[in-house]
C-alpha atoms as a PDB file:
ATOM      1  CA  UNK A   1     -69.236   0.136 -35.382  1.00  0.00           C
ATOM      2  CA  UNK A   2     -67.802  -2.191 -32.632  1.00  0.00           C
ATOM      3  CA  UNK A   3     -69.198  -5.538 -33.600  1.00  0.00           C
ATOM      4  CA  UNK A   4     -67.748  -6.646 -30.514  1.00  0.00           C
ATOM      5  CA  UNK A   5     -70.904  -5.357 -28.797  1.00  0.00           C
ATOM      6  CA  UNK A   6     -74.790  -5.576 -29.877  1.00  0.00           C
ATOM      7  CA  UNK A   7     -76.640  -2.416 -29.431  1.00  0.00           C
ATOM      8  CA  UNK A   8     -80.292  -3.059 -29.425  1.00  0.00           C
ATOM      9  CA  UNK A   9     -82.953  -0.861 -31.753  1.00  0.00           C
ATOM     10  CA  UNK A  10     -86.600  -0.463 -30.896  1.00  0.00           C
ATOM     11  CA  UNK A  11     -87.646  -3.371 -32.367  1.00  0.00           C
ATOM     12  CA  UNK A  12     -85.076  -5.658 -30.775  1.00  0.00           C
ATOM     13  CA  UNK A  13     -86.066  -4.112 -27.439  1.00  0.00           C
ATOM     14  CA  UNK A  14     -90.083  -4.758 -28.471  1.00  0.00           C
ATOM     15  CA  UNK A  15     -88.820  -8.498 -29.042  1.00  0.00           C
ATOM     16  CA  UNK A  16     -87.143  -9.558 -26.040  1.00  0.00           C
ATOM     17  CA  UNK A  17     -89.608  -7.191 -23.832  1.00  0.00           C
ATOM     18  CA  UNK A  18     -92.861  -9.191 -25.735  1.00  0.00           C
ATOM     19  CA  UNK A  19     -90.684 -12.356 -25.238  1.00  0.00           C
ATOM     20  CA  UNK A  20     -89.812 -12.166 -21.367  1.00  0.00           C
ATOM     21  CA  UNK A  21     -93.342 -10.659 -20.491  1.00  0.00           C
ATOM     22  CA  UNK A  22     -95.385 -13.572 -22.243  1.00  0.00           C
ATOM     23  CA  UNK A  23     -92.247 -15.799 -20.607  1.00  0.00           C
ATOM     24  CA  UNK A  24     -93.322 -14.496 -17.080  1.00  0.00           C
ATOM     25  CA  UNK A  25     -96.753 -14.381 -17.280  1.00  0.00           C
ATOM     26  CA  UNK A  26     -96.706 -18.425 -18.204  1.00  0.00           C
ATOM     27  CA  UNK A  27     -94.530 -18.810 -15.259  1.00  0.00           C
ATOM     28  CA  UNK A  28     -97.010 -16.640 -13.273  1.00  0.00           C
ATOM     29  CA  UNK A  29     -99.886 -18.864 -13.873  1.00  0.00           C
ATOM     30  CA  UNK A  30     -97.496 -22.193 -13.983  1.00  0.00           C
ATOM     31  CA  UNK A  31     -95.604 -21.905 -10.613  1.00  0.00           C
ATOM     32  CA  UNK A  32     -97.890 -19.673  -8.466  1.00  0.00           C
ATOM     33  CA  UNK A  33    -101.184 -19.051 -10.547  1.00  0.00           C
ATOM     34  CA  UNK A  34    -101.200 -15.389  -9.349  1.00  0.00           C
ATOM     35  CA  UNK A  35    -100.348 -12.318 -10.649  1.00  0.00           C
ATOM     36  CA  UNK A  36     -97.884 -11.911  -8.259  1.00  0.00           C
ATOM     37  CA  UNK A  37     -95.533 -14.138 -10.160  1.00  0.00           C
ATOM     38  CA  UNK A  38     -95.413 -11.646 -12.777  1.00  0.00           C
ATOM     39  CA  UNK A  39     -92.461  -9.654 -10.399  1.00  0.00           C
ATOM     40  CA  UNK A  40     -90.150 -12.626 -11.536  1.00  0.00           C
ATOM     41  CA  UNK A  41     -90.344 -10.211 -15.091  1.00  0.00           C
ATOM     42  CA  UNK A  42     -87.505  -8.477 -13.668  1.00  0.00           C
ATOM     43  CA  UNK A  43     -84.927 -11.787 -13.487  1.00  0.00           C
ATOM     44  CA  UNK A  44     -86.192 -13.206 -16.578  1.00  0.00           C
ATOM     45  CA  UNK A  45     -86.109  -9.928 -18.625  1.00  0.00           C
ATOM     46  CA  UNK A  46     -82.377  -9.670 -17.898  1.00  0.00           C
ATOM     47  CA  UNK A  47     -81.749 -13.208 -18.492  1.00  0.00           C
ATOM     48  CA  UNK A  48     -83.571 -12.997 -22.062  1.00  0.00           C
ATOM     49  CA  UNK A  49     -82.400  -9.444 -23.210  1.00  0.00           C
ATOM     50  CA  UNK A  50     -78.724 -11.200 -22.485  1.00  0.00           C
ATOM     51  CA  UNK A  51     -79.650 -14.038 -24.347  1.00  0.00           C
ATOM     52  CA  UNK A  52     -80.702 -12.257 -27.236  1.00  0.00           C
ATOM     53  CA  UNK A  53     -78.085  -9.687 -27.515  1.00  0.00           C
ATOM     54  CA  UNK A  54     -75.602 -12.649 -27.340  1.00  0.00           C
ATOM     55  CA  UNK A  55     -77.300 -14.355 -30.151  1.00  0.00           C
ATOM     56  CA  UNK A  56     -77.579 -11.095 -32.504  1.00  0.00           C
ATOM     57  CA  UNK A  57     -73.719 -10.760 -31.768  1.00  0.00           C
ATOM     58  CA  UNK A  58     -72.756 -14.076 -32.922  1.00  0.00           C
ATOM     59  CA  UNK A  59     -74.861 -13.966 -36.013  1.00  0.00           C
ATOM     60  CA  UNK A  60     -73.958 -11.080 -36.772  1.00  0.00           C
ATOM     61  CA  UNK A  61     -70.195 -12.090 -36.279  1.00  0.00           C
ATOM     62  CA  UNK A  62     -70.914 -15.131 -38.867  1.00  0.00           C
ATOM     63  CA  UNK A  63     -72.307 -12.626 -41.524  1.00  0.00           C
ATOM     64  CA  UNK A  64     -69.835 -10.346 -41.262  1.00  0.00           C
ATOM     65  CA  UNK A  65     -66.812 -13.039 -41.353  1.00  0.00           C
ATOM     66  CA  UNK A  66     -68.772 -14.680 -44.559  1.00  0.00           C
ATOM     67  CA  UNK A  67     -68.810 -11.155 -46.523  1.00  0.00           C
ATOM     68  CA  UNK A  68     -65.199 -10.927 -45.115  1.00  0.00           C
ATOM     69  CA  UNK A  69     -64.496 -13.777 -46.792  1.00  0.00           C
ATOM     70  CA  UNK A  70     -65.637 -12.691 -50.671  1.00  0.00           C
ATOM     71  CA  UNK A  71     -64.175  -9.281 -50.083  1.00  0.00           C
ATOM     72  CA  UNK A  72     -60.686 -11.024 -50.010  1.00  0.00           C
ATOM     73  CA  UNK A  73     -61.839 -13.301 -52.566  1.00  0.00           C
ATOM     74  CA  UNK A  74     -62.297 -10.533 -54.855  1.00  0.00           C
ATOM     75  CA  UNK A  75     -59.013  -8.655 -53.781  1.00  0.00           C
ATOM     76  CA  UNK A  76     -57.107 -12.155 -54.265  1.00  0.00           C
ATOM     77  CA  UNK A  77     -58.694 -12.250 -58.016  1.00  0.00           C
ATOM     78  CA  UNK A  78     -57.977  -8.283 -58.844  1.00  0.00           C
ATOM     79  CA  UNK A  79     -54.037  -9.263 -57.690  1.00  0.00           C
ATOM     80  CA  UNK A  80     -53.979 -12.028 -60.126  1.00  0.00           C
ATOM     81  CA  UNK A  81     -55.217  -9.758 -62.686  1.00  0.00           C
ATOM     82  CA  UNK A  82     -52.423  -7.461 -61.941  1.00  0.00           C
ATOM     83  CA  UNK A  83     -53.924  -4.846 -59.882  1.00  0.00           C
ATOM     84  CA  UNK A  84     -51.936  -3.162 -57.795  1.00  0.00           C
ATOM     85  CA  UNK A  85     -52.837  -3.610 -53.900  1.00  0.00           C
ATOM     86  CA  UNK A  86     -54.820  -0.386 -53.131  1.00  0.00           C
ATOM     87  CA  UNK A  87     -56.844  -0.803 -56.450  1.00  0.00           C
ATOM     88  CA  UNK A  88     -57.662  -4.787 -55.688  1.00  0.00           C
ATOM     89  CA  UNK A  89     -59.101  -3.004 -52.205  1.00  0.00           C
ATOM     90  CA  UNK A  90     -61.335  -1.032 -54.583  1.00  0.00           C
ATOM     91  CA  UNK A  91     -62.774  -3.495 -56.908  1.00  0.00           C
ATOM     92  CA  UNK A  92     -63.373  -5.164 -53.870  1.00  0.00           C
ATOM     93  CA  UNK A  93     -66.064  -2.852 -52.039  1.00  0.00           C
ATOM     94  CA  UNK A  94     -67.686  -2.527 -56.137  1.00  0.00           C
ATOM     95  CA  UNK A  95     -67.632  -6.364 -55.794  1.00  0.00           C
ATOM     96  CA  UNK A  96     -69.358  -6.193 -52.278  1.00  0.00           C
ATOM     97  CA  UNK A  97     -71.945  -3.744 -53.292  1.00  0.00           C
ATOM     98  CA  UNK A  98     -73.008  -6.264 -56.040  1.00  0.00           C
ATOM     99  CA  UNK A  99     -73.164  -9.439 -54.110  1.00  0.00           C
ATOM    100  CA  UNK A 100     -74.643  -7.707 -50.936  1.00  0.00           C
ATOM    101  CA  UNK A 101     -76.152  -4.090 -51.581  1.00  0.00           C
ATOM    102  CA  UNK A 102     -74.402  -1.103 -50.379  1.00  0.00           C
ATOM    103  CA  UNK A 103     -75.821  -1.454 -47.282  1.00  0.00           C
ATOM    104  CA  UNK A 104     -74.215  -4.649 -46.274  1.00  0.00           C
ATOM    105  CA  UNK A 105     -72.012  -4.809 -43.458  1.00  0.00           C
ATOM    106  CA  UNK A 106     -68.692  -5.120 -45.081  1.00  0.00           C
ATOM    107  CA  UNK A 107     -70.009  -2.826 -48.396  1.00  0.00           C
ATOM    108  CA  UNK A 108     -69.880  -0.165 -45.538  1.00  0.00           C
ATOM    109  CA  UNK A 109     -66.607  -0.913 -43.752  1.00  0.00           C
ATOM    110  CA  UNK A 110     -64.575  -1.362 -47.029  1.00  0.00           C
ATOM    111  CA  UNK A 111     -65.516   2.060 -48.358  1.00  0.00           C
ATOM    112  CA  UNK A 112     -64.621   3.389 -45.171  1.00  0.00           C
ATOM    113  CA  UNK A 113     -60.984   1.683 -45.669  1.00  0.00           C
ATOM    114  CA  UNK A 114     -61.161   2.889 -49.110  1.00  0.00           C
ATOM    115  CA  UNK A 115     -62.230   6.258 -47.836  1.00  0.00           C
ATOM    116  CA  UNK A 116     -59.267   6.281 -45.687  1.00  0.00           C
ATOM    117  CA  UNK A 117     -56.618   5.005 -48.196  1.00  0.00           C
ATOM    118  CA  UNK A 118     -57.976   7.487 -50.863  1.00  0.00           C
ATOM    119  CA  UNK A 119     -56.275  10.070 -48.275  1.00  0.00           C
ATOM    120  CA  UNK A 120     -53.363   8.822 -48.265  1.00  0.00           C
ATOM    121  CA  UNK A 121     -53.383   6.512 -45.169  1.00  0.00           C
ATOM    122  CA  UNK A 122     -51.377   3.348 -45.732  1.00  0.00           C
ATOM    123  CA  UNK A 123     -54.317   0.479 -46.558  1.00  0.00           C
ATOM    124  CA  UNK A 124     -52.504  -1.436 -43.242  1.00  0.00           C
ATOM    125  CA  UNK A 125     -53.789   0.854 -40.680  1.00  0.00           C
ATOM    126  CA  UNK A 126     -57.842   0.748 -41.437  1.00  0.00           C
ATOM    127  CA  UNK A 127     -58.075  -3.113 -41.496  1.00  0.00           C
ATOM    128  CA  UNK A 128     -56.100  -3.331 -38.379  1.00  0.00           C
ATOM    129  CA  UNK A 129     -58.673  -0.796 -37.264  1.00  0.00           C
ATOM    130  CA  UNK A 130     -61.466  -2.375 -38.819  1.00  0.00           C
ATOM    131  CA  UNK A 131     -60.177  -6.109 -37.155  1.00  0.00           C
ATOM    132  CA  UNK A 132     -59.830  -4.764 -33.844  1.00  0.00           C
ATOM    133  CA  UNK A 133     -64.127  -4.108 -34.111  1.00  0.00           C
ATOM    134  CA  UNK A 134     -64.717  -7.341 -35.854  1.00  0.00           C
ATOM    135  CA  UNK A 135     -64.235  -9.319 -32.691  1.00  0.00           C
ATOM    136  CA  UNK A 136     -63.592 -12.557 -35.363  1.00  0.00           C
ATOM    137  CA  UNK A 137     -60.320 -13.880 -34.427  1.00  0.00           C
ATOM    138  CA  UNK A 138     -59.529 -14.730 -38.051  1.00  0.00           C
ATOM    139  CA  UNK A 139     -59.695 -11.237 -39.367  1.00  0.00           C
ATOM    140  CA  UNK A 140     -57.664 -10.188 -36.740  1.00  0.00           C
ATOM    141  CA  UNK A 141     -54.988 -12.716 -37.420  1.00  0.00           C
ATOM    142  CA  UNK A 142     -55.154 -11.555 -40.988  1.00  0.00           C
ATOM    143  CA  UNK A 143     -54.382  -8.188 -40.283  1.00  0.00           C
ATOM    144  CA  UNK A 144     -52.153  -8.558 -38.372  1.00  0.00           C
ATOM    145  CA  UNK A 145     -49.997 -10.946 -41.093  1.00  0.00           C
ATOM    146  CA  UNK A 146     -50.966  -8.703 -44.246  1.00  0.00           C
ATOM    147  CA  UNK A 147     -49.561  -5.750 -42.447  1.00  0.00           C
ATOM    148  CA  UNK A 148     -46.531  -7.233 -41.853  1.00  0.00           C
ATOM    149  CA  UNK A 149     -46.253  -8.426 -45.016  1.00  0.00           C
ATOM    150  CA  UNK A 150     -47.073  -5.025 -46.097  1.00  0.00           C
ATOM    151  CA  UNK A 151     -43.773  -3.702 -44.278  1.00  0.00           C
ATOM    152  CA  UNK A 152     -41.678  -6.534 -45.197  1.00  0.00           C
ATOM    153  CA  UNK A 153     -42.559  -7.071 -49.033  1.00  0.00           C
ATOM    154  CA  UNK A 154     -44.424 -10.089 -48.636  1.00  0.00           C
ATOM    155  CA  UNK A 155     -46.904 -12.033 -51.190  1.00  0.00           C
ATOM    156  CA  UNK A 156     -50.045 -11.006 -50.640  1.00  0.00           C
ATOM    157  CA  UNK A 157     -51.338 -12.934 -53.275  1.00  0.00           C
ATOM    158  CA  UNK A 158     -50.635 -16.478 -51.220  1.00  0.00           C
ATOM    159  CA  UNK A 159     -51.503 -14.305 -48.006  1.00  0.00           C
ATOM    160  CA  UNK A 160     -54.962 -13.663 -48.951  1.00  0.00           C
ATOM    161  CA  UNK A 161     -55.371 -17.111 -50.395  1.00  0.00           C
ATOM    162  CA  UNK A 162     -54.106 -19.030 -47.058  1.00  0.00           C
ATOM    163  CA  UNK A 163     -56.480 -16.416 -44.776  1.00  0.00           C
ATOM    164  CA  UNK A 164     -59.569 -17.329 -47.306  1.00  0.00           C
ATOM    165  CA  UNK A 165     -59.156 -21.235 -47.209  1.00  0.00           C
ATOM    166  CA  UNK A 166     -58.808 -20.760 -43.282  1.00  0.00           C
ATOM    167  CA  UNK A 167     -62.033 -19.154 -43.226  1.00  0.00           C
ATOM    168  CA  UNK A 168     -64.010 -21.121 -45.261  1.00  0.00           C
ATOM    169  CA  UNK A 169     -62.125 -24.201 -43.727  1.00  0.00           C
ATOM    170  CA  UNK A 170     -63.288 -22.913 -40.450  1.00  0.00           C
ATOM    171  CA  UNK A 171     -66.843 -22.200 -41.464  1.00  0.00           C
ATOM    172  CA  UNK A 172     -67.158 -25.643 -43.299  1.00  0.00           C
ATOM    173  CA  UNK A 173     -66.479 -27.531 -39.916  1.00  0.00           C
ATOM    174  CA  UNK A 174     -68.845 -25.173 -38.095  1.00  0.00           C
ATOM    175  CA  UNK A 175     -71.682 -26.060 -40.819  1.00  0.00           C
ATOM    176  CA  UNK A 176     -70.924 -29.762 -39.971  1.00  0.00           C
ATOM    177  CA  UNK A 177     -70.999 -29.359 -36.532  1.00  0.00           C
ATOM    178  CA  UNK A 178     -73.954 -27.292 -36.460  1.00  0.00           C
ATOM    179  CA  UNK A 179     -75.748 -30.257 -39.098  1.00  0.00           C
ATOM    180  CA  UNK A 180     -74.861 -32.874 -36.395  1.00  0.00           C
ATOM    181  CA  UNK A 181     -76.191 -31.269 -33.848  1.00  0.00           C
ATOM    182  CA  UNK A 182     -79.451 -30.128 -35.074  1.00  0.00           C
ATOM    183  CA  UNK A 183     -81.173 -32.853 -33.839  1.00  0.00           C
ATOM    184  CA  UNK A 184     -79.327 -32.674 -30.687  1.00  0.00           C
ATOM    185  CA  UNK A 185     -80.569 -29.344 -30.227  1.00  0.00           C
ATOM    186  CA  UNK A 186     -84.116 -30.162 -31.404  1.00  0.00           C
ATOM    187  CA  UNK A 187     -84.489 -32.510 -28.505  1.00  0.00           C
ATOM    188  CA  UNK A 188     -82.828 -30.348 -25.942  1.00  0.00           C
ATOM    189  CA  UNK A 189     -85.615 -27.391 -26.583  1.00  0.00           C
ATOM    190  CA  UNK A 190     -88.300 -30.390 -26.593  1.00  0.00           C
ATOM    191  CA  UNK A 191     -86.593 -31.440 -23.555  1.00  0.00           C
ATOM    192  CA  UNK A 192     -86.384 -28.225 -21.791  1.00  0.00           C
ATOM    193  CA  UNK A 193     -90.467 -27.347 -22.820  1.00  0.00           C
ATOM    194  CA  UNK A 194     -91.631 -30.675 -21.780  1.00  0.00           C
ATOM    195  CA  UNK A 195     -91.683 -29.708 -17.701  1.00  0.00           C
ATOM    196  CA  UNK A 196     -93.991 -26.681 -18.724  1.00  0.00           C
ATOM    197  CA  UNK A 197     -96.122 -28.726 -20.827  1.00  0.00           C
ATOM    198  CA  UNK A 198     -96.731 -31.764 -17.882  1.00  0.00           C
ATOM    199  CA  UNK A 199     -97.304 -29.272 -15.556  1.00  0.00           C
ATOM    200  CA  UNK A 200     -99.945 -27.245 -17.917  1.00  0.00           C
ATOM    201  CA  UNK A 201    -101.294 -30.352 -19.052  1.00  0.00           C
ATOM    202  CA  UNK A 202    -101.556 -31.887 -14.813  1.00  0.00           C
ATOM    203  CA  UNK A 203    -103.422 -28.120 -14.260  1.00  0.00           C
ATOM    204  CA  UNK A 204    -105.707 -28.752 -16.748  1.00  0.00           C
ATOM    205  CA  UNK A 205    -106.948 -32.021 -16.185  1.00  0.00           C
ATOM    206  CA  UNK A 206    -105.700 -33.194 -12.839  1.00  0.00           C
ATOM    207  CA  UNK A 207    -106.223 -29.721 -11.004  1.00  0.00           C
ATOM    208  CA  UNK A 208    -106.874 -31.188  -7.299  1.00  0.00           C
ATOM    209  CA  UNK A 209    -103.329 -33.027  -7.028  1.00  0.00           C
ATOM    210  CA  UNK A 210    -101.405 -29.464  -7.463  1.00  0.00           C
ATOM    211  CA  UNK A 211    -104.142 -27.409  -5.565  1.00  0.00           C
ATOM    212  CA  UNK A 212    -102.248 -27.567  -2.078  1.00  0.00           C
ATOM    213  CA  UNK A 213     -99.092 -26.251  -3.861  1.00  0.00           C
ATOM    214  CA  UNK A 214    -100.773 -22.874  -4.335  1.00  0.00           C
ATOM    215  CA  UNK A 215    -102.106 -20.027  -2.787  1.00  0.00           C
ATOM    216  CA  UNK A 216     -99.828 -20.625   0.641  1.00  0.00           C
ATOM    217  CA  UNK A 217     -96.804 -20.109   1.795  1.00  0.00           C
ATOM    218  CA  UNK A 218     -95.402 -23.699   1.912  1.00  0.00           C
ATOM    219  CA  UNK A 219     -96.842 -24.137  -1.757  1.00  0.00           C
ATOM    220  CA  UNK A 220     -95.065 -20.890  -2.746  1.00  0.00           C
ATOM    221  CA  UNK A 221     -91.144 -22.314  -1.727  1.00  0.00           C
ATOM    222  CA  UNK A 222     -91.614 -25.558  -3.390  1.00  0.00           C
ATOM    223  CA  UNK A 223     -92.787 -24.280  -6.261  1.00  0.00           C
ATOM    224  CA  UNK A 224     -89.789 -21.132  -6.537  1.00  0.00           C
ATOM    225  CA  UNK A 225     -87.518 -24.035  -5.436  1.00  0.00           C
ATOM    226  CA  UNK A 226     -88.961 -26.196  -8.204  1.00  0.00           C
ATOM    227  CA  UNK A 227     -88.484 -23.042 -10.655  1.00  0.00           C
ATOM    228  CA  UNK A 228     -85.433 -22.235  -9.727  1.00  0.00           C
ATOM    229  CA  UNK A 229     -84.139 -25.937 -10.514  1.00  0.00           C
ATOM    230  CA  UNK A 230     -85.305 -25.834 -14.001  1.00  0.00           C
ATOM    231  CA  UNK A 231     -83.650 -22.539 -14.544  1.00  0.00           C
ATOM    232  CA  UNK A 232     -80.174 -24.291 -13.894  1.00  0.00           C
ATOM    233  CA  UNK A 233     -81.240 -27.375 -15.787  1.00  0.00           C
ATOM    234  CA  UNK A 234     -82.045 -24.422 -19.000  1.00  0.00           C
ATOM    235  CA  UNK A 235     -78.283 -22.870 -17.980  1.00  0.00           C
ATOM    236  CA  UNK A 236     -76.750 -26.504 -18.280  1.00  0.00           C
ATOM    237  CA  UNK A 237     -78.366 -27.363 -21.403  1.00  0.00           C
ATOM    238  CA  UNK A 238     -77.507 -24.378 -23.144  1.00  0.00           C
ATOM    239  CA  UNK A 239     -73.436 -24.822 -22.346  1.00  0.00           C
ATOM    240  CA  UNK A 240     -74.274 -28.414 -23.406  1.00  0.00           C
ATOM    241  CA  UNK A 241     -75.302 -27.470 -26.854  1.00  0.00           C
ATOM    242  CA  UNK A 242     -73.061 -24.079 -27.081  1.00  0.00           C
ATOM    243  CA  UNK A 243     -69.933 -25.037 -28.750  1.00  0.00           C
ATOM    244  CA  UNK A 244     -67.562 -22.757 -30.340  1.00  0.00           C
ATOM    245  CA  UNK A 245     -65.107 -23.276 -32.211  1.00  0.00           C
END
């Protein structure tokens, strides 16, 4: 699997379809208040099936780097225990299965490595393989130094302990980060909802100040220009709130 993209199932696809056509038809009655608006489906079902897929990849990403993270945990502690490399590999997937289920994410791609050094294959060459998929920079950096330790007799002892308190270093800040900015990102979706809601709420129970905006031409470009200025006020407060690390 190349977790570097995010294929979508049926149900994903039944989630961001239900999502941008209840999306639309809001917008429909908001902006124009005729079924007409529903043809902005098209523009707003790309934007959301983007905006989903990107999400799925990046948690995704997160769970995978996290079960990346007690894999090597458990190969560090077979080492200590004086396994030999290839056999620390193996109590790690057993270790995997019991913390996740064999159906885990990592359960799968360490049997495959397993699979693979079972036939002979040195163990370098699958997690290379396996890091170039991950798309996480950190596994990829930790191939890349465990298989030249590999060549040049290195400790691989220290080497898995230095790329696991990276890791959880790095995830520690990102929990921090992501605590501080909860609220931050609480009242940037209130924020970016509120529009919708005054203009719902002016339909409702102020109907004859909006009436000229709809149902003619002149009413139709103010309102698609109006539309089309909250949609880069949405694009700016995501980037706002989107940092990575």
């Amino acid at each position: 699997m190349d977790y570097r993209r995010y294929r979508c199932d049926m149900r994903d696809n039944l989630k961001w379809m239900g999502a941008s056509l209840g999306i639309t038809a809001a917008l429909s009655w908001l902006f124009y208040q005729s079924w007409y608006g529903m043809a902005l489906v098209v523009p707003v079902g790309i934007f959301w099936r983007k905006r989903y897929i990107e999400s799925r990849k990046k948690e995704r990403q997160r769970e995978l780097l996290n079960q990346f993270k007690d894999g090597m945990q458990a190969v560090s502690a077979a080492l200590l225990a004086g396994y030999s490399v290839e056999n620390a590999w193996r109590e790690a997937e057993a270790e995997l299965c019991r913390l996740y289920g064999r159906g885990a994410l990592m359960s799968k791609e360490w049997h495959e490595m397993n699979a693979r050094i079972e036939m002979n294959e040195p163990i370098e060459k699958p997690l290379l393989a396996f890091a170039a998929r991950s798309g996480c920079e950190d596994v990829e950096s930790f191939a890349e130094v465990f298989a030249f330790a590999k060549r040049s007799g290195g400790n691989f002892a220290k080497i898995i302990r230095t790329a696991i308190s990276r890791i959880k270093g790095k995830m520690e800040v990102e929990q921090e980060i992501a605590t501080v900015l909860a609220g931050k990102k609480l009242e940037g979706r209130i924020m970016n909802v509120m529009p919708l809601f005054i203009l719902a709420y002016m339909n409702l129970t102020s109907r004859e100040f909006l009436q000229a905006l709809y149902g003619n031409p002149f009413g139709v470009l103010v309102m698609t220009a109006a539309l089309g200025v909250y949609a880069v006020a949405l694009k700016l407060s995501d980037r706002i709130l989107d940092i990575c690390i």
